[in-house]
C-alpha atoms as a PDB file:
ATOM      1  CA  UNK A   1     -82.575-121.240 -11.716  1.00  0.00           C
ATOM      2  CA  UNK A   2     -79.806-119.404  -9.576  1.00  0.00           C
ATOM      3  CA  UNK A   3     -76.239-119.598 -11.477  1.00  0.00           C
ATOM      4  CA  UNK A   4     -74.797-119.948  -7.806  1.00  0.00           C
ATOM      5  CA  UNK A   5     -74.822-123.252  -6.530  1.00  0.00           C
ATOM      6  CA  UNK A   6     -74.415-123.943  -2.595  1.00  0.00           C
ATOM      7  CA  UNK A   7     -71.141-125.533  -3.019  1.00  0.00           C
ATOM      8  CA  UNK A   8     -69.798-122.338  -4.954  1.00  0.00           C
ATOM      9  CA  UNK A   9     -71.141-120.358  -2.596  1.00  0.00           C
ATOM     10  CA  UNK A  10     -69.209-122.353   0.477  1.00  0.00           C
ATOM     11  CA  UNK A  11     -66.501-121.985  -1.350  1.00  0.00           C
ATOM     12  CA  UNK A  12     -66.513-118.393  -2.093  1.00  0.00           C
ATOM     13  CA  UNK A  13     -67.136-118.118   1.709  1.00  0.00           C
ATOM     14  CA  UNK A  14     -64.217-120.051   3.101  1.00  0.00           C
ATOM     15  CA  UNK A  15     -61.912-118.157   0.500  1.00  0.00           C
ATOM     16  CA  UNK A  16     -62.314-114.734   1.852  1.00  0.00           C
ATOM     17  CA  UNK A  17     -64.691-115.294   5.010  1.00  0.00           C
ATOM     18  CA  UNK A  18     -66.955-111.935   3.374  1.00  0.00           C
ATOM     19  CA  UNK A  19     -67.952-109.333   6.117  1.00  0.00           C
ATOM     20  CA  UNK A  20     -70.736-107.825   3.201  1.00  0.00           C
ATOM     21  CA  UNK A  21     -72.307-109.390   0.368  1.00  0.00           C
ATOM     22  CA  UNK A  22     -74.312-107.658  -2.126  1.00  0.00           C
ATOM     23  CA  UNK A  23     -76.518-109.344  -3.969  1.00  0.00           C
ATOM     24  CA  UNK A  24     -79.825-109.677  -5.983  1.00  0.00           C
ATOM     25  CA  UNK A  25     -83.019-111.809  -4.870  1.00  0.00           C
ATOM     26  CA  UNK A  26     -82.137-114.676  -7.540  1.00  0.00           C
ATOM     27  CA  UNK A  27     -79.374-115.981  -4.752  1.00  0.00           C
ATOM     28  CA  UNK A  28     -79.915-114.776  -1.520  1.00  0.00           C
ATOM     29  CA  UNK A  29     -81.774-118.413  -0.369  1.00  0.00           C
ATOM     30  CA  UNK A  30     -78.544-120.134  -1.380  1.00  0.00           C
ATOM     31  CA  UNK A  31     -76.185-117.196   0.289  1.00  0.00           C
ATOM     32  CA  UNK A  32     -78.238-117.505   3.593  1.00  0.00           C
ATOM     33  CA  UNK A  33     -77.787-121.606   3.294  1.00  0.00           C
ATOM     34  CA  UNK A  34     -74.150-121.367   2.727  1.00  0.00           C
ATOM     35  CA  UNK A  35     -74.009-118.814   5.587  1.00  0.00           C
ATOM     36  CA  UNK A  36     -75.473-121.494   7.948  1.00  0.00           C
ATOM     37  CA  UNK A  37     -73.581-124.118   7.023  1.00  0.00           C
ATOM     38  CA  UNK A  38     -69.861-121.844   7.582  1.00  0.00           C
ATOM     39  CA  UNK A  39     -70.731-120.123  10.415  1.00  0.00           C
ATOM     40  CA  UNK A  40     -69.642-117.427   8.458  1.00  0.00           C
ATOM     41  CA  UNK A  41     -71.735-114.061   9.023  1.00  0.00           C
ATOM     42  CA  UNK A  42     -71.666-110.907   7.008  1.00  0.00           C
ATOM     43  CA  UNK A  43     -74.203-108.489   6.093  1.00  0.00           C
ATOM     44  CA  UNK A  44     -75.882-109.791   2.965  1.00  0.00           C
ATOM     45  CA  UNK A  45     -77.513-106.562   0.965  1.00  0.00           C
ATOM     46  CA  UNK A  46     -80.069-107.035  -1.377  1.00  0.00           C
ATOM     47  CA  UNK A  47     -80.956-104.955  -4.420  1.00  0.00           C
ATOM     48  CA  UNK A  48     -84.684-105.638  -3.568  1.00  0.00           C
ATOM     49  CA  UNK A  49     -86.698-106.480  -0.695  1.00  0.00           C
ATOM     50  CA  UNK A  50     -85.798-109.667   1.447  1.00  0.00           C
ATOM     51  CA  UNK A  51     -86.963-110.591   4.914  1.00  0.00           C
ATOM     52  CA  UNK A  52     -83.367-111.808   6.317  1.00  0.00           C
ATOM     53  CA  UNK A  53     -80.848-109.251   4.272  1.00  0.00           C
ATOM     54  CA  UNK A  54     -80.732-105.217   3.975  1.00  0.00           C
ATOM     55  CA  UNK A  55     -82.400-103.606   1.447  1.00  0.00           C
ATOM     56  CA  UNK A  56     -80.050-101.113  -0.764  1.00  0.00           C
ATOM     57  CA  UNK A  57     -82.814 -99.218  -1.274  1.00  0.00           C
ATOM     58  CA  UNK A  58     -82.787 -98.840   2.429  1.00  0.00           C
ATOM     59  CA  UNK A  59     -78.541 -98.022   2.895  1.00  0.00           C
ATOM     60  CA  UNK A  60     -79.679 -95.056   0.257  1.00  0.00           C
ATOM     61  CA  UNK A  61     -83.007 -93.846   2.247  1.00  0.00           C
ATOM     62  CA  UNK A  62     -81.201 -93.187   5.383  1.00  0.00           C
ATOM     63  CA  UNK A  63     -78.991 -90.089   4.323  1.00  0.00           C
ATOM     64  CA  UNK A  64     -80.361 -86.346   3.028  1.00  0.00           C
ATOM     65  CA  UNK A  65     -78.962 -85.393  -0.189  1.00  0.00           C
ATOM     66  CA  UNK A  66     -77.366 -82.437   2.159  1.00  0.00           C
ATOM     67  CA  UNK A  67     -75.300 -85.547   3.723  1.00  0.00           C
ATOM     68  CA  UNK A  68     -74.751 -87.039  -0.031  1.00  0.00           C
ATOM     69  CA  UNK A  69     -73.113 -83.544  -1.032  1.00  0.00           C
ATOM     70  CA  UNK A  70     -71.131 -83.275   1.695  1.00  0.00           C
ATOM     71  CA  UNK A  71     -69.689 -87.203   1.973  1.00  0.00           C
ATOM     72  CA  UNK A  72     -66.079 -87.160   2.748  1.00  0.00           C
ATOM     73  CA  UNK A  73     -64.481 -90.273   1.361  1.00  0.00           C
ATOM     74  CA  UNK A  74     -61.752 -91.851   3.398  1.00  0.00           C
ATOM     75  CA  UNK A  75     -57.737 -90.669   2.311  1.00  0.00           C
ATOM     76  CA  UNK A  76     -55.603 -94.002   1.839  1.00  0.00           C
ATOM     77  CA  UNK A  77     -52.031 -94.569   3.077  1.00  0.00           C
ATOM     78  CA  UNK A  78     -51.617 -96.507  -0.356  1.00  0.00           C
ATOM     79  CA  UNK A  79     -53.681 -96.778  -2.907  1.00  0.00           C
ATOM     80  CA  UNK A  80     -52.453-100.035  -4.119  1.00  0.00           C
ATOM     81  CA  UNK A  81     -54.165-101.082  -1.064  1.00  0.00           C
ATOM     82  CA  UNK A  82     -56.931-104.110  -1.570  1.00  0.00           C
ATOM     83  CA  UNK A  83     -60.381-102.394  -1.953  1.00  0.00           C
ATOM     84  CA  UNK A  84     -62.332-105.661  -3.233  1.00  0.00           C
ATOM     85  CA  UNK A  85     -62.033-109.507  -3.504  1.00  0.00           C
ATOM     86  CA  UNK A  86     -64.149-110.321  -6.559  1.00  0.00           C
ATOM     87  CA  UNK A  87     -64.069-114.136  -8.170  1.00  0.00           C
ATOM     88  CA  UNK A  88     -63.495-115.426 -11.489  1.00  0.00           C
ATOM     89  CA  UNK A  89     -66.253-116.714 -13.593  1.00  0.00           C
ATOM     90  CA  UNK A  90     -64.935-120.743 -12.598  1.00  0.00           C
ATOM     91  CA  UNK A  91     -64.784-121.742 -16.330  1.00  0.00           C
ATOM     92  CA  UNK A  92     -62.037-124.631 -15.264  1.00  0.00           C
ATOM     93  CA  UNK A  93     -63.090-124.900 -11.568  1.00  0.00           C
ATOM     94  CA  UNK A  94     -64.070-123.498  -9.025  1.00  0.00           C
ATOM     95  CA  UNK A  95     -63.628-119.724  -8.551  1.00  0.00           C
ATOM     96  CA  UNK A  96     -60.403-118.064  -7.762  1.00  0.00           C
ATOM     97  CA  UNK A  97     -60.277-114.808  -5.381  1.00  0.00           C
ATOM     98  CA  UNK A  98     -59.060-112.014  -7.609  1.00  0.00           C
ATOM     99  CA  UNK A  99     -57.879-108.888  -5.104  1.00  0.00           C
ATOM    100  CA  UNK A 100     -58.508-105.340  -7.025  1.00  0.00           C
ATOM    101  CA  UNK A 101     -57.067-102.595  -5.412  1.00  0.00           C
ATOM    102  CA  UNK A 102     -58.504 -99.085  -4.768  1.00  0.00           C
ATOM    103  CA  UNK A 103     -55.977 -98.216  -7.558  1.00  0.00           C
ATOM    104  CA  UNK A 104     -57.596-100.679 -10.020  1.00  0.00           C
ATOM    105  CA  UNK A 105     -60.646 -99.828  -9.352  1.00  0.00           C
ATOM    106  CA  UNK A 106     -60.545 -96.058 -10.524  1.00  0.00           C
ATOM    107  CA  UNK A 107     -58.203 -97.425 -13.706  1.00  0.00           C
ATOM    108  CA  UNK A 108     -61.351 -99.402 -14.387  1.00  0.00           C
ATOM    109  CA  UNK A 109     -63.916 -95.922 -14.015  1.00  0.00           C
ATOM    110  CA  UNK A 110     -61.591 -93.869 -16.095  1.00  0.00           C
ATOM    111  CA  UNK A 111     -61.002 -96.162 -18.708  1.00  0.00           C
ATOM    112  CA  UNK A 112     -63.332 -95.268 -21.825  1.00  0.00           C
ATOM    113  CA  UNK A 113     -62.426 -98.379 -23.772  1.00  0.00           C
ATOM    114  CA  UNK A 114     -66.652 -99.458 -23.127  1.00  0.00           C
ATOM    115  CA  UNK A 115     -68.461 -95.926 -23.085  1.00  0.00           C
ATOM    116  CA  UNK A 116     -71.702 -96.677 -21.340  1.00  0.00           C
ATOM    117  CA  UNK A 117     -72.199 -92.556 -20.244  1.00  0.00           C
ATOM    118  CA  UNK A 118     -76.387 -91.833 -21.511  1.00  0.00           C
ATOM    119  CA  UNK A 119     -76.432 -95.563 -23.355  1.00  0.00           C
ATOM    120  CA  UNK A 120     -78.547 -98.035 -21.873  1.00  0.00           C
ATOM    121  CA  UNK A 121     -76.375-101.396 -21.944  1.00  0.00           C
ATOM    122  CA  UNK A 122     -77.444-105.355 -20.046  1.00  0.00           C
ATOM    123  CA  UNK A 123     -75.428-108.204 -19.256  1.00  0.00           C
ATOM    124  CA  UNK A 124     -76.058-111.345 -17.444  1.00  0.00           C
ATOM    125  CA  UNK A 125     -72.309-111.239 -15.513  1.00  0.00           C
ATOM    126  CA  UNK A 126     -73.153-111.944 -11.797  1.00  0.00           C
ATOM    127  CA  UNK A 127     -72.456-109.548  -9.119  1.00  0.00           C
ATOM    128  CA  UNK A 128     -69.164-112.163  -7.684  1.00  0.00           C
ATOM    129  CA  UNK A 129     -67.471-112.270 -11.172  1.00  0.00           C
ATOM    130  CA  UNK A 130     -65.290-109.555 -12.150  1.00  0.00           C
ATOM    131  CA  UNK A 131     -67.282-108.366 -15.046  1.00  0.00           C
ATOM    132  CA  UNK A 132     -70.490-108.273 -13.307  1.00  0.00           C
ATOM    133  CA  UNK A 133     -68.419-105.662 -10.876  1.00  0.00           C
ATOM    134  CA  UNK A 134     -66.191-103.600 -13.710  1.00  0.00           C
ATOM    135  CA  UNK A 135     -69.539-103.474 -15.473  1.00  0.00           C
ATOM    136  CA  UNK A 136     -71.706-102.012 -12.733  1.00  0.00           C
ATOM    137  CA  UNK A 137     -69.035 -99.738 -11.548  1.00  0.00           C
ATOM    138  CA  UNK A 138     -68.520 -98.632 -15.215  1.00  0.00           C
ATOM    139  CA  UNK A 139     -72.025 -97.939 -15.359  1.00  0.00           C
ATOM    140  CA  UNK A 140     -72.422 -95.868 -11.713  1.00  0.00           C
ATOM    141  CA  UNK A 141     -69.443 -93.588 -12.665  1.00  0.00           C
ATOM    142  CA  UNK A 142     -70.221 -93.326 -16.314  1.00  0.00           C
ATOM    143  CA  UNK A 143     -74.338 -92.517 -15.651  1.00  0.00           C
ATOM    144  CA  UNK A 144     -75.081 -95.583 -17.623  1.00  0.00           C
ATOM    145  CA  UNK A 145     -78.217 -96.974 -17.317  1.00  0.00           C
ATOM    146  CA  UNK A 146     -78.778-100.955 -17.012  1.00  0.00           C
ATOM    147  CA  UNK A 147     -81.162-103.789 -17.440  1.00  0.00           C
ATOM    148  CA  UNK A 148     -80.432-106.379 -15.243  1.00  0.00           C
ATOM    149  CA  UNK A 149     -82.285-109.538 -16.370  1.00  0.00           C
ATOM    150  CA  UNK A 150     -82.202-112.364 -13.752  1.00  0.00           C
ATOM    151  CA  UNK A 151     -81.262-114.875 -16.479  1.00  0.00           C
ATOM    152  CA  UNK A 152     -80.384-114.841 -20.110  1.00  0.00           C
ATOM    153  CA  UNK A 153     -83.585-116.027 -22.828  1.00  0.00           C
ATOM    154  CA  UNK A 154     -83.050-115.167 -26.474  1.00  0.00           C
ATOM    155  CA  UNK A 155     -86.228-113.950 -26.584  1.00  0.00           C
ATOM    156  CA  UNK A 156     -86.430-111.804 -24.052  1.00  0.00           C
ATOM    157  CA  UNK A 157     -82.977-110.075 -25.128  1.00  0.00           C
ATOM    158  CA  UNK A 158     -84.436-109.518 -27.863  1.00  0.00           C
ATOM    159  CA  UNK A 159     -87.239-107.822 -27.233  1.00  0.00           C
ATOM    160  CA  UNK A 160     -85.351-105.509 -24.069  1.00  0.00           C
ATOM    161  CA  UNK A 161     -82.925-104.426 -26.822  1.00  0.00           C
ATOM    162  CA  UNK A 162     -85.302-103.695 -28.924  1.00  0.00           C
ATOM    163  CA  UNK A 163     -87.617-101.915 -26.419  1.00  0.00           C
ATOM    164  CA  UNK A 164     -84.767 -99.997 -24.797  1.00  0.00           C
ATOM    165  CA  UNK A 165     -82.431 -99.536 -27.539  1.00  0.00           C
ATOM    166  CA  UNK A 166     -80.017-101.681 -25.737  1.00  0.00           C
ATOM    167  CA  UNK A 167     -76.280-100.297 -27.280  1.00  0.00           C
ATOM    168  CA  UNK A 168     -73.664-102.695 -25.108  1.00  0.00           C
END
């Protein structure tokens, strides 16, 4: 079952009116409903392969490595500037809209408070809440490597951290 309900969803949507979502498979079909029902229309990305989004996989496929090495990021008039609208986990409500700025954002890479560089590390944070974001962006700058399970089972925690020598 899909932690994201269609109400959240609408809600997330009206908040912020998203030109790109990423997301996994496990909520696209209730993204795409909420999408119909708010006229809203962004460019839903998928980590895997879906019929009515973009695959990543895809995004990644359609530049050389040449073009990788040579990628020119954009300068910023300010840095404070918002980069990102990520949401709260909900825990007394419904979601708030939390603005990070591009200047957050690399306070968050740098910091070395959670060390994921070479350790394998899960969670079960979705991609809208702030942790599911600080945690994935940890783990792109810091060369982490992640299992992603689509939803959280004792048993099957178990045996990934024992199979992968799961550390965080």
């Amino acid at each position: 079952m899909c932690c994201l309900s269609l109400e959240t969803a609408l809600h997330v949507m009206q908040l912020t009116t998203p030109k790109v979502i990423f997301c996994s498979e496990k909520p696209v079909n209730v993204i795409l409903s909420a999408m119909k029902e708010s006229n809203c229309n962004p460019t839903v990305v998928i980590f895997e392969d879906y019929p009515d989004a973009i695959a990543f996989s895809d995004i990644l496929s359609m530049y050389s490595d040449a073009e990788v090495a040579n990628f020119q990021y954009i300068e910023l008039d300010d840095i404070k500037q918002t980069a990102c609208i990520v949401y709260s986990s909900g825990t007394t409500g419904m979601p708030k809209g939390v603005e990070m700025s591009n200047y957050c954002l690399l306070l968050i890479s740098e910091d070395t408070n959670i060390d994921l560089t070479n350790a394998v590390s899960t969670w079960f944070s979705p991609l809208y809440w702030i942790s599911g974001i600080i945690m994935n962006l940890k783990a792109i700058v810091q060369c982490g490597r992640v299992i992603l399970y689509p939803e959280f089972d004792e048993e099957m925690m178990c045996l990934l951290i024992e199979k992968y020598k799961v550390k965080l």
